[in-house]
PDB file of N, CA and C in Angstrom:
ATOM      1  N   UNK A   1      55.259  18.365  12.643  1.00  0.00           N
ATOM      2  CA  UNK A   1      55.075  19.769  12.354  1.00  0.00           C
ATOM      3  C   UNK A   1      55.320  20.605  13.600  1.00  0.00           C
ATOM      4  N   UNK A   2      54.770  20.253  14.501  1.00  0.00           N
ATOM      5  CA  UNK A   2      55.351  21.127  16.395  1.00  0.00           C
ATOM      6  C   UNK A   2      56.506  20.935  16.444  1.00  0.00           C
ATOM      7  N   UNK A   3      56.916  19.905  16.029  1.00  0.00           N
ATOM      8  CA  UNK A   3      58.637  19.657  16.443  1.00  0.00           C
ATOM      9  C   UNK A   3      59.145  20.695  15.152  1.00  0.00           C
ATOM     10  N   UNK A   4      58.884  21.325  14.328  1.00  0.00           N
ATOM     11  CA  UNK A   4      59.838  21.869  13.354  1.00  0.00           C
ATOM     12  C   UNK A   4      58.943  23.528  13.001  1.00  0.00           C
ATOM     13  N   UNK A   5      57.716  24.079  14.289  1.00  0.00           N
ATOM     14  CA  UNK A   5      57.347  24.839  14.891  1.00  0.00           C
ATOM     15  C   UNK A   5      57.741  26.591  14.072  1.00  0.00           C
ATOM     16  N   UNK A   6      59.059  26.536  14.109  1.00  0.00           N
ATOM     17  CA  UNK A   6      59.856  27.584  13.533  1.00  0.00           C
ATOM     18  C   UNK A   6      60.240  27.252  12.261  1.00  0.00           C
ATOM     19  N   UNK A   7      60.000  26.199  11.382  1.00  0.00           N
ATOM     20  CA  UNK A   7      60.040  25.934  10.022  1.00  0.00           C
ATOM     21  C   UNK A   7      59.027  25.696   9.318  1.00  0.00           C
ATOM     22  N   UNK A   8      59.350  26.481   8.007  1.00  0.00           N
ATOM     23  CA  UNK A   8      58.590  26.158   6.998  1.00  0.00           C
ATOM     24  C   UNK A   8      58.865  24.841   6.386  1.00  0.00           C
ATOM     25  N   UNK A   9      56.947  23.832   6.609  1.00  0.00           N
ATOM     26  CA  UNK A   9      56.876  22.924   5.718  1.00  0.00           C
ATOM     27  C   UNK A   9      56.633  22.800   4.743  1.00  0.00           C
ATOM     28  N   UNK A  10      56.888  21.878   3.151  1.00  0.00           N
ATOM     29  CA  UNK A  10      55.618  21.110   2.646  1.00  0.00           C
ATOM     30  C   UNK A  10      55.879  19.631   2.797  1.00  0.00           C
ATOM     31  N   UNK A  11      54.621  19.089   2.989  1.00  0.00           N
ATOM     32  CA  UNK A  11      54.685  17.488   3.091  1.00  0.00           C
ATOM     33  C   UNK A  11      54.342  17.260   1.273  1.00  0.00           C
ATOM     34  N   UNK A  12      55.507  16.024   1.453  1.00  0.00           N
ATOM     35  CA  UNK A  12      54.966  15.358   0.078  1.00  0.00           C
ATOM     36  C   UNK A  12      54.233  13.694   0.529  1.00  0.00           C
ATOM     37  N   UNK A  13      52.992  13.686  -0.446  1.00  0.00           N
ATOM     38  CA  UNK A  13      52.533  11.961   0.212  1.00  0.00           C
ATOM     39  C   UNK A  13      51.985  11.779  -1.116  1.00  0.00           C
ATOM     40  N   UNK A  14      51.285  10.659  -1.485  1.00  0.00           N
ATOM     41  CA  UNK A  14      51.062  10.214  -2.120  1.00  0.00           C
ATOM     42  C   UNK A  14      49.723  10.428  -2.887  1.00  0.00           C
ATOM     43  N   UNK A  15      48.934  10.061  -2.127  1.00  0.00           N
ATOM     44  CA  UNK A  15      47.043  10.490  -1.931  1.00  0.00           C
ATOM     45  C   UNK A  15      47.193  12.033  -1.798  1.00  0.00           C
ATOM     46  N   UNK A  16      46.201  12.903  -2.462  1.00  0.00           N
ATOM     47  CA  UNK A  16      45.778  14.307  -1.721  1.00  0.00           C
ATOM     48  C   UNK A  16      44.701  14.247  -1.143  1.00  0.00           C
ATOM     49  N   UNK A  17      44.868  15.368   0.106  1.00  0.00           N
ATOM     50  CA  UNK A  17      44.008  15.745   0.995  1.00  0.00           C
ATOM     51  C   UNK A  17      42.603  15.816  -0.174  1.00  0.00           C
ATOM     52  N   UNK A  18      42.818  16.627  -0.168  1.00  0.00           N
ATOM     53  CA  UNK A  18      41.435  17.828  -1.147  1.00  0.00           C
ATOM     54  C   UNK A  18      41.256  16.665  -2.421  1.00  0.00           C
ATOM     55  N   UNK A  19      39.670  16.465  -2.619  1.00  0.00           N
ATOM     56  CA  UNK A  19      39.746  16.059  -4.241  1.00  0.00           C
ATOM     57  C   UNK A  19      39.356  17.558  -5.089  1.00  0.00           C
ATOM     58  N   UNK A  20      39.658  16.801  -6.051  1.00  0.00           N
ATOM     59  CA  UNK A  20      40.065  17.914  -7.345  1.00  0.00           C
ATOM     60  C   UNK A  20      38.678  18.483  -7.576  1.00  0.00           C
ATOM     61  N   UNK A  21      38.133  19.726  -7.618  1.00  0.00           N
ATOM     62  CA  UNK A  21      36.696  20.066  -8.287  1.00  0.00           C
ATOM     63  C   UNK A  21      36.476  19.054  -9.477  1.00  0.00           C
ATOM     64  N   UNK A  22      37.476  18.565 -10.317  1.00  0.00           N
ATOM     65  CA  UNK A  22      36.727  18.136 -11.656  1.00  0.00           C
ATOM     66  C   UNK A  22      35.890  16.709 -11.489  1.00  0.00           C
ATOM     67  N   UNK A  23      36.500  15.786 -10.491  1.00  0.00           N
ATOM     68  CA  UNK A  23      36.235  14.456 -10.035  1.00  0.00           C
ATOM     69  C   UNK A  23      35.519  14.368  -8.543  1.00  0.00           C
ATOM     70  N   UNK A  24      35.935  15.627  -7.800  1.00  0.00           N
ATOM     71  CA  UNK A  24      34.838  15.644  -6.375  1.00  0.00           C
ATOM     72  C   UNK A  24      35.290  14.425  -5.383  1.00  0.00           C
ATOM     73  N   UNK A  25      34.195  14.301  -5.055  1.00  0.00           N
ATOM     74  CA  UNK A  25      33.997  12.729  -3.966  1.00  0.00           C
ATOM     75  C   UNK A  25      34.054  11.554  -4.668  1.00  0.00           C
ATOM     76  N   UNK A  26      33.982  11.202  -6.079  1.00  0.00           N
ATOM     77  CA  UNK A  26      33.473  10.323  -6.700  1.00  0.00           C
ATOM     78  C   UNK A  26      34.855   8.862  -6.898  1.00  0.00           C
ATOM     79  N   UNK A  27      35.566   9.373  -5.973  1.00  0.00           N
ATOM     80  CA  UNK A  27      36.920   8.305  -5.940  1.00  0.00           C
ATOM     81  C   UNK A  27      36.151   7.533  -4.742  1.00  0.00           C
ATOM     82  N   UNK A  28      36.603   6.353  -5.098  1.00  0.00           N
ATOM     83  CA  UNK A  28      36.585   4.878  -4.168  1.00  0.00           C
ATOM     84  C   UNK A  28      37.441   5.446  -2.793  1.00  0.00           C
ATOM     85  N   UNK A  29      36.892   5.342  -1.460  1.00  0.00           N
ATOM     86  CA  UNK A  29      37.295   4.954  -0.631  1.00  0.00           C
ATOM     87  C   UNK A  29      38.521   4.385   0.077  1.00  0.00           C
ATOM     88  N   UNK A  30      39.258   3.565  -1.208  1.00  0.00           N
ATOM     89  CA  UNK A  30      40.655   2.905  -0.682  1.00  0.00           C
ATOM     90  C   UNK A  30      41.434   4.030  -1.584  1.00  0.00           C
ATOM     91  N   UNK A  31      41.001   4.494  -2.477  1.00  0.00           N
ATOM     92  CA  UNK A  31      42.140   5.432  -3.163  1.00  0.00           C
ATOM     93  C   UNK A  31      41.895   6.679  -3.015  1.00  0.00           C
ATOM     94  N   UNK A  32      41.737   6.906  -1.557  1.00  0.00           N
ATOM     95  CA  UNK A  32      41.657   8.595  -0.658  1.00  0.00           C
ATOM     96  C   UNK A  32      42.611   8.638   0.299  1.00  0.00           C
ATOM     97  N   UNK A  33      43.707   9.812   1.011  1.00  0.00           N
ATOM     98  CA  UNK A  33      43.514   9.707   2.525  1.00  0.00           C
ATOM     99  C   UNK A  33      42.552   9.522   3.130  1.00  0.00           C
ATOM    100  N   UNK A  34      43.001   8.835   4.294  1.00  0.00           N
ATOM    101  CA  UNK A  34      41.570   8.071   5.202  1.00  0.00           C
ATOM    102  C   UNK A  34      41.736  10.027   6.152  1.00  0.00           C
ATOM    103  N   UNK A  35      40.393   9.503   6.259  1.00  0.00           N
ATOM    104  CA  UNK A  35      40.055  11.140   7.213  1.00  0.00           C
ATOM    105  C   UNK A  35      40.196  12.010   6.223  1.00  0.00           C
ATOM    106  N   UNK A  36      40.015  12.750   5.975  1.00  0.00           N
ATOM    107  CA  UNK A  36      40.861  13.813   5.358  1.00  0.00           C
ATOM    108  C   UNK A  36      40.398  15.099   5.881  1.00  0.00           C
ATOM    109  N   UNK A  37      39.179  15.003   6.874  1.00  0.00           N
ATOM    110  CA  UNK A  37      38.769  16.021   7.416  1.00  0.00           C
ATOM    111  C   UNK A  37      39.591  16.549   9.269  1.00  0.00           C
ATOM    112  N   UNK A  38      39.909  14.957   9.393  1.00  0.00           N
ATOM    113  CA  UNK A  38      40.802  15.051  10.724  1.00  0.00           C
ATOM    114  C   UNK A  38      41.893  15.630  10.348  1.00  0.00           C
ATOM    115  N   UNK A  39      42.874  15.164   9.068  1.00  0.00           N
ATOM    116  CA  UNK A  39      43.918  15.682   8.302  1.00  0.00           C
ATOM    117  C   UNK A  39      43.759  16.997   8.565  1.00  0.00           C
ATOM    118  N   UNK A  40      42.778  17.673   7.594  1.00  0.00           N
ATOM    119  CA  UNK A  40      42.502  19.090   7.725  1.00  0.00           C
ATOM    120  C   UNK A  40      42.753  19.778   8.938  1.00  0.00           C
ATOM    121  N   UNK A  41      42.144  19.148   9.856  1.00  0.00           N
ATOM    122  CA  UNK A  41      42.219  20.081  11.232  1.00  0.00           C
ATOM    123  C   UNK A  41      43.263  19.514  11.374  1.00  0.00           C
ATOM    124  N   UNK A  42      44.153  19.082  11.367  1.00  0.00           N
ATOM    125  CA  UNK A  42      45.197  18.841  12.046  1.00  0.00           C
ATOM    126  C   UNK A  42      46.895  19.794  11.214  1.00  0.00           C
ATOM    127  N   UNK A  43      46.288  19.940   9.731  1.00  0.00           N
ATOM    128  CA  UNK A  43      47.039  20.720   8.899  1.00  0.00           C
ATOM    129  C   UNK A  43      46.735  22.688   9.540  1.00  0.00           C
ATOM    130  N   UNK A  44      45.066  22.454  10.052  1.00  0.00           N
ATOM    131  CA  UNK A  44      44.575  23.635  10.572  1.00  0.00           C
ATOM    132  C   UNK A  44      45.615  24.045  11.549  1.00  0.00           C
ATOM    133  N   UNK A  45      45.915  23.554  12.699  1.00  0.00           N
ATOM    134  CA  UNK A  45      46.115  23.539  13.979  1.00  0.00           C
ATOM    135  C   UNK A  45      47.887  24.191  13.478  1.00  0.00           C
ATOM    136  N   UNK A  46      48.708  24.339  12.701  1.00  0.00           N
ATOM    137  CA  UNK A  46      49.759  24.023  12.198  1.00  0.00           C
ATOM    138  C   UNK A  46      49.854  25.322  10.988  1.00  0.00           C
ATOM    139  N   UNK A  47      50.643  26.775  11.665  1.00  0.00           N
ATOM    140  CA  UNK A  47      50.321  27.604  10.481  1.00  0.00           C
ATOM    141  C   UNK A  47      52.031  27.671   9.588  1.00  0.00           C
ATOM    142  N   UNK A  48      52.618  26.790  10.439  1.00  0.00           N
ATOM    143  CA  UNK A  48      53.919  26.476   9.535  1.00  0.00           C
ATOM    144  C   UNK A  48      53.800  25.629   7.964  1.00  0.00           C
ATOM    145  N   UNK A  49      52.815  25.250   7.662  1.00  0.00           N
ATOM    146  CA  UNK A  49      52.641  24.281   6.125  1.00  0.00           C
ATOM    147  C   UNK A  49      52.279  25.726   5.330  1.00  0.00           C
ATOM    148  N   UNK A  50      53.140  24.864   4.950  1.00  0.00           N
ATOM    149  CA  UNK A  50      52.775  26.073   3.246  1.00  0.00           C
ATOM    150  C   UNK A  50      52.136  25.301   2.426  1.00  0.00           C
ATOM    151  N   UNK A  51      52.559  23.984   1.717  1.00  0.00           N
ATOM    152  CA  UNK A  51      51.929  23.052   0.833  1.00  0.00           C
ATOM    153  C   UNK A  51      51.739  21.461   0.990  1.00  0.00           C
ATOM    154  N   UNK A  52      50.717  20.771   0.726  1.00  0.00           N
ATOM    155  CA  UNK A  52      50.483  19.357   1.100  1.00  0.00           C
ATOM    156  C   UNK A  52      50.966  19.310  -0.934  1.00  0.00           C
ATOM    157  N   UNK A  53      51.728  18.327  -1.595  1.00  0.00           N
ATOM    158  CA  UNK A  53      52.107  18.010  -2.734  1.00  0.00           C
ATOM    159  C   UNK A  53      51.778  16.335  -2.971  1.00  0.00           C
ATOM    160  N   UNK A  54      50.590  16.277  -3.894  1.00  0.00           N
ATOM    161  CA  UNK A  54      50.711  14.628  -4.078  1.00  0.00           C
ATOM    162  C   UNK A  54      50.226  14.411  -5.565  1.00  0.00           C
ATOM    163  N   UNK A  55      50.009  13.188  -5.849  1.00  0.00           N
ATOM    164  CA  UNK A  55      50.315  13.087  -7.299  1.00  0.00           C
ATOM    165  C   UNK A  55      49.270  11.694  -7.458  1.00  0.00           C
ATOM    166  N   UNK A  56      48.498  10.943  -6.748  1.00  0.00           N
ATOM    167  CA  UNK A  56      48.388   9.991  -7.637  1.00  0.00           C
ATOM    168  C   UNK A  56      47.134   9.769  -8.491  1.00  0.00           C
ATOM    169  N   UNK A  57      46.313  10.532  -8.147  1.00  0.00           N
ATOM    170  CA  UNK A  57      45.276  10.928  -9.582  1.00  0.00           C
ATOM    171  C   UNK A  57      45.629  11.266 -10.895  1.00  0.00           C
ATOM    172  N   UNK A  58      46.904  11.814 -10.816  1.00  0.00           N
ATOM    173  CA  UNK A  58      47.613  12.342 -11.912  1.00  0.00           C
ATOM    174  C   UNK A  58      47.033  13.288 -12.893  1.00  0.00           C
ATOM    175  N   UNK A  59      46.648  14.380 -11.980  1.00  0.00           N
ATOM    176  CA  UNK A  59      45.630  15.267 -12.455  1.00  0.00           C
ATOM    177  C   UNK A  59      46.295  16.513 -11.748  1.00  0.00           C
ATOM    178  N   UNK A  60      46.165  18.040 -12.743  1.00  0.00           N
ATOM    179  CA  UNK A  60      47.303  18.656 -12.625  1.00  0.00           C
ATOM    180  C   UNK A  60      45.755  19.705 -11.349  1.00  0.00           C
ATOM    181  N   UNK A  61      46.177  19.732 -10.092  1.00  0.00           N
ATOM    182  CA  UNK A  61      45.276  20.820  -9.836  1.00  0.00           C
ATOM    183  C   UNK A  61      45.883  21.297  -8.456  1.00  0.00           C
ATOM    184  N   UNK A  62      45.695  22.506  -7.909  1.00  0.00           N
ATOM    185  CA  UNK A  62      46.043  23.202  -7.132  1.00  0.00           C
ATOM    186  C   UNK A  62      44.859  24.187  -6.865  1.00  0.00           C
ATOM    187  N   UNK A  63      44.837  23.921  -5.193  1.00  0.00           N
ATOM    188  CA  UNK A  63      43.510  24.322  -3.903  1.00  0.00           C
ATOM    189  C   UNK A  63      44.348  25.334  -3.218  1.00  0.00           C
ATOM    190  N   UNK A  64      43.946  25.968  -2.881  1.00  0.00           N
ATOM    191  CA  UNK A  64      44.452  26.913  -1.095  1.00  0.00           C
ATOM    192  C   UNK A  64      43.110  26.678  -0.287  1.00  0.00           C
ATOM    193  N   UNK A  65      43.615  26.278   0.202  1.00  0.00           N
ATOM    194  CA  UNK A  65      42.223  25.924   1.925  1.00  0.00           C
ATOM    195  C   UNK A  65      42.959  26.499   3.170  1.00  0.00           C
ATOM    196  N   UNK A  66      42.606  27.606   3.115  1.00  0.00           N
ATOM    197  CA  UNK A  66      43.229  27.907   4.940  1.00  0.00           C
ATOM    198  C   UNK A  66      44.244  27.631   5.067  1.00  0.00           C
ATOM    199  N   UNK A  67      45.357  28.829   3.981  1.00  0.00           N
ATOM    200  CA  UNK A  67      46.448  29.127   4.128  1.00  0.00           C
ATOM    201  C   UNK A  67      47.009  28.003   4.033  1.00  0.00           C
ATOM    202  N   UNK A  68      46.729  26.743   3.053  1.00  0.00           N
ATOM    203  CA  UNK A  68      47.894  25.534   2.854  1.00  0.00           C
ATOM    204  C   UNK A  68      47.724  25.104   1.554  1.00  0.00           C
ATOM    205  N   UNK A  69      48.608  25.457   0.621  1.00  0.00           N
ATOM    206  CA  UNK A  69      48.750  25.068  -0.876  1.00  0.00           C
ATOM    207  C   UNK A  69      48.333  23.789  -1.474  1.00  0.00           C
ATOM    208  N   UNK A  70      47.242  23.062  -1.620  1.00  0.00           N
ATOM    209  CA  UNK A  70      47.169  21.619  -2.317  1.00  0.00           C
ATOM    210  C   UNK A  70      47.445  21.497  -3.598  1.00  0.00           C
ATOM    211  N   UNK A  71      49.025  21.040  -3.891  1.00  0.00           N
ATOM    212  CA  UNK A  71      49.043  20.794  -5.310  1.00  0.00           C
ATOM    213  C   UNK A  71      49.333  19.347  -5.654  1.00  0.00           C
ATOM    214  N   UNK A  72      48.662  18.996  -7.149  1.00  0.00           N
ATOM    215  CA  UNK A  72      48.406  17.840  -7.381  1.00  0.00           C
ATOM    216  C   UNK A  72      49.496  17.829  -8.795  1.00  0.00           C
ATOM    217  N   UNK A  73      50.058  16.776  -8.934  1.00  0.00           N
ATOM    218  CA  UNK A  73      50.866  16.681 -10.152  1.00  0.00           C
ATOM    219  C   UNK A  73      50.548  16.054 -11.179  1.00  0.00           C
ATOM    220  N   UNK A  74      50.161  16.560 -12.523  1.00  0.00           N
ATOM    221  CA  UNK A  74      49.777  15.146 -13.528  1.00  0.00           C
ATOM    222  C   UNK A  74      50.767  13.913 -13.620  1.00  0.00           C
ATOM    223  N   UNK A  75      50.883  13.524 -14.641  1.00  0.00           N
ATOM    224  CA  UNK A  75      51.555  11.965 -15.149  1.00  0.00           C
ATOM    225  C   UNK A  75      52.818  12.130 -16.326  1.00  0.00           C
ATOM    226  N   UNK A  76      53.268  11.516 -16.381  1.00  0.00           N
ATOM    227  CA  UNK A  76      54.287  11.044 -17.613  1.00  0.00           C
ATOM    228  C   UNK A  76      53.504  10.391 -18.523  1.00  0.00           C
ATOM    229  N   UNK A  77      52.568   9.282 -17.771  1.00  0.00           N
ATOM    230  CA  UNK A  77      52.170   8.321 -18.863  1.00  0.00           C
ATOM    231  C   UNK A  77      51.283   8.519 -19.842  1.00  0.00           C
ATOM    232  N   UNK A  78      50.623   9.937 -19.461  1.00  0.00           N
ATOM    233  CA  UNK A  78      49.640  10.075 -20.913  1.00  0.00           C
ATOM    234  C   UNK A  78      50.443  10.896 -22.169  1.00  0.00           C
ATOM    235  N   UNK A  79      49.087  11.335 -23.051  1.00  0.00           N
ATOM    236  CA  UNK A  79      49.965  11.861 -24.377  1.00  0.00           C
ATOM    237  C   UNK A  79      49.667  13.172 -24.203  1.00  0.00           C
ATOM    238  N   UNK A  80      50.306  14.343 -24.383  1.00  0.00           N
ATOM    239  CA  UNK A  80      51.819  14.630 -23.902  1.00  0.00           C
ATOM    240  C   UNK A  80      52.347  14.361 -22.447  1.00  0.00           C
ATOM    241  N   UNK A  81      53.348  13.518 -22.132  1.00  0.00           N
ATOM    242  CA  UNK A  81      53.517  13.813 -21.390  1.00  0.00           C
ATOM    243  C   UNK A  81      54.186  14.871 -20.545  1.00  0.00           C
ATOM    244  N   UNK A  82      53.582  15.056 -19.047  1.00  0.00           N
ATOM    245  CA  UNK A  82      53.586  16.537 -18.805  1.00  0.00           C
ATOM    246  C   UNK A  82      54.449  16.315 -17.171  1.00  0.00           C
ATOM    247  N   UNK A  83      54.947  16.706 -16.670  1.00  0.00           N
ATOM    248  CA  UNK A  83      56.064  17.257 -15.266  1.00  0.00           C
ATOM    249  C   UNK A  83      55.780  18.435 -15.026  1.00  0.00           C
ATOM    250  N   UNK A  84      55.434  18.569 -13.446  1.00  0.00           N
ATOM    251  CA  UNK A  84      55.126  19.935 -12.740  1.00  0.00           C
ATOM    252  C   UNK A  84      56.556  20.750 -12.049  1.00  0.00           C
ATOM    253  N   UNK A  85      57.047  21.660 -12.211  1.00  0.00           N
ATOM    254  CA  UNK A  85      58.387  22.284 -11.441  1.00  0.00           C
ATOM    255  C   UNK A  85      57.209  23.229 -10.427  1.00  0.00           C
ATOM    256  N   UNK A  86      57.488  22.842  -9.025  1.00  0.00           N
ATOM    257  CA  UNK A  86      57.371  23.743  -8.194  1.00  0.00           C
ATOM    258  C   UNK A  86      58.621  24.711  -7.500  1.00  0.00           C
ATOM    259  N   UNK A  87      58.532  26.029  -7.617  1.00  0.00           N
ATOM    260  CA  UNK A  87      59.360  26.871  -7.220  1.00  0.00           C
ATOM    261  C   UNK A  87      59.161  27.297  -5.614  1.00  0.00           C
ATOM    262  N   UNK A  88      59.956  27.623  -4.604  1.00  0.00           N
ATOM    263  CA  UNK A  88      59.240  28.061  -3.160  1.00  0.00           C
ATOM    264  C   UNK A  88      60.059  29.168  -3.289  1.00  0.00           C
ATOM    265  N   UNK A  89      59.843  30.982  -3.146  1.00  0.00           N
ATOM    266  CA  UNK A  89      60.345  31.593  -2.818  1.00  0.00           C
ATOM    267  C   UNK A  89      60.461  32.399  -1.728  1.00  0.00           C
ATOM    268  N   UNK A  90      61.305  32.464  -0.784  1.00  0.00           N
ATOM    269  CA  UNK A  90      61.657  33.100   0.335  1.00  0.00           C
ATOM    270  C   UNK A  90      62.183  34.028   0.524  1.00  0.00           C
ATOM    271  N   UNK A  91      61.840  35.332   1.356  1.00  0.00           N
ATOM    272  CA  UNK A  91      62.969  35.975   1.437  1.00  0.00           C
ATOM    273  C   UNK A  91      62.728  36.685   2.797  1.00  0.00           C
ATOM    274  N   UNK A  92      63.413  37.389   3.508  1.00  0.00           N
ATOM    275  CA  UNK A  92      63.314  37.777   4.615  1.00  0.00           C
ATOM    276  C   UNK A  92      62.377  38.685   5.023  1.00  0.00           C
ATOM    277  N   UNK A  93      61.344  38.284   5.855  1.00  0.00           N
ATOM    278  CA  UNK A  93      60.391  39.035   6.404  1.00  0.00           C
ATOM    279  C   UNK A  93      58.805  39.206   5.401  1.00  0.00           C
ATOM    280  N   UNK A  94      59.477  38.097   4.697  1.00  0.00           N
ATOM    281  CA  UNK A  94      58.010  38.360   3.646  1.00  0.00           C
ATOM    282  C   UNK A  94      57.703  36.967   3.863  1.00  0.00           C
ATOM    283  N   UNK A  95      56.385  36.313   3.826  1.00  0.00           N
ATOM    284  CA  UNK A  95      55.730  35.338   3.271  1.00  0.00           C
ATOM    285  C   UNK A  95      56.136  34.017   2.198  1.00  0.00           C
ATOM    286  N   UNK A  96      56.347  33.237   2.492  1.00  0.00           N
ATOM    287  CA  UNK A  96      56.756  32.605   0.809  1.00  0.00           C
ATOM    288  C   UNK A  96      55.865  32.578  -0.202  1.00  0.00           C
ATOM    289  N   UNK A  97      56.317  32.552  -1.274  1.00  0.00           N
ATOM    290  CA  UNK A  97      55.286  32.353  -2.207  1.00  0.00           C
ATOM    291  C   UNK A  97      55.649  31.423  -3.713  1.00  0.00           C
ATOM    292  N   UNK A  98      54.391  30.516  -3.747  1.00  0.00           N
ATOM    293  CA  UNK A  98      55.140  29.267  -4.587  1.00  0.00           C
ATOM    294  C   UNK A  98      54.549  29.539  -5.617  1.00  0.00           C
ATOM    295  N   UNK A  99      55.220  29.047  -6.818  1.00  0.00           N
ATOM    296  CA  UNK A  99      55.172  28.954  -8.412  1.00  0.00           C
ATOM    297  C   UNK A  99      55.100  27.844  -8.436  1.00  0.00           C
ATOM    298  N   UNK A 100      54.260  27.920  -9.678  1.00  0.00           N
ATOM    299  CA  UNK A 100      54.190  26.163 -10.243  1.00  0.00           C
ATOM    300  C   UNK A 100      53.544  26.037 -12.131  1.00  0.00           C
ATOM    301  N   UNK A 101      54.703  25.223 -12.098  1.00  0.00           N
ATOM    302  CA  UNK A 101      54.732  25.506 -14.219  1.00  0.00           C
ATOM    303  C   UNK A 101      54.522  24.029 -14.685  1.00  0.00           C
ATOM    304  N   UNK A 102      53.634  23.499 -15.638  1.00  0.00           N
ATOM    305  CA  UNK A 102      54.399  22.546 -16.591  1.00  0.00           C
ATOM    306  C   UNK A 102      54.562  22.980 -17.156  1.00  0.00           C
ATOM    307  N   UNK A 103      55.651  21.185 -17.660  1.00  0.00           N
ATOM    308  CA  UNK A 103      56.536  21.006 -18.859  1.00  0.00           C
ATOM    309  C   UNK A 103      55.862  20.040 -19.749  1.00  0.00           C
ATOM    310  N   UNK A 104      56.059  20.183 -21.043  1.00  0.00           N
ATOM    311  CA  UNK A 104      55.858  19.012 -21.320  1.00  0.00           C
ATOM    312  C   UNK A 104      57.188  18.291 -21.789  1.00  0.00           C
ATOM    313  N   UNK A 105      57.068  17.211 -22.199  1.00  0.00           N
ATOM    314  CA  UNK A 105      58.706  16.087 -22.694  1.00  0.00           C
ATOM    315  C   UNK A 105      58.338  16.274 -24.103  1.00  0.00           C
ATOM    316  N   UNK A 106      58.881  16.833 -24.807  1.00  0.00           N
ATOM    317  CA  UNK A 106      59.255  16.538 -26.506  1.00  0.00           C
ATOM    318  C   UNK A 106      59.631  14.686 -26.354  1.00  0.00           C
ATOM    319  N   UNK A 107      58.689  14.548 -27.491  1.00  0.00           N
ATOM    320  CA  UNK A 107      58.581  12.910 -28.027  1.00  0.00           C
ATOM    321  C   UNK A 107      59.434  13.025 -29.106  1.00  0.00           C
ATOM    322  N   UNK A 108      60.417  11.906 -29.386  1.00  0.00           N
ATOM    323  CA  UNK A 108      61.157  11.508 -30.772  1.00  0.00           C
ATOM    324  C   UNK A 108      60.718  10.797 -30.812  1.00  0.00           C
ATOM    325  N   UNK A 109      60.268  11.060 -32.299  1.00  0.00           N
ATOM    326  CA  UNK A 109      59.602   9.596 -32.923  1.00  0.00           C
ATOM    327  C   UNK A 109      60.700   8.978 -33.994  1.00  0.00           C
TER     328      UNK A 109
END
């Protein structure tokens, strides 16, 4: 993130920072980022992130914590299945500002 200082990030990973209000703390230990409070300050320290993007709760939710977007993506595998489109818009001298929609997949039966 220092090395790219003058750019706008988002990191995509796997685990999210933030748990979701609906589930809290109540995830196991191996299926968290480790730290996530060092994370934090270290996402703190860094006003180039716009969004941390991860998916594997598969639970559709989105945080702002100190100016950094946490969005979480649901699943394919349940019924309906559902896909998140995130939009980033930019434009000169303004702020970005992100959109974010599901879809769901029409089933043929």
């Amino acid at each position: 993130m220092t090395q790219n200082a003058k750019r706008q990030v988002v990191i995509f990973q796997h685990y999210p920072v933030i748990d979701s209000p609906e589930f809290g703390s109540a995830r196991l230990k191996t299926h968290r980022t480790y730290q996530p409070e060092k994370y934090l300050e270290v996402l703190a320290k860094h006003d180039n992130v716009l969004a941390v993007v991860s998916g594997h709760f598969h639970e559709n939710s989105e945080i702002m914590k100190d100016g950094v977007y946490h969005i979480s993506s649901p699943t394919l595998l349940k019924v309906p299945p559902v896909y998140k489109i995130i939009d980033i818009v930019s434009k000169d001298g303004l702020s970005p500002i992100i959109y974010t929609q599901l879809k769901e997949i029409e089933m043929k039966e």
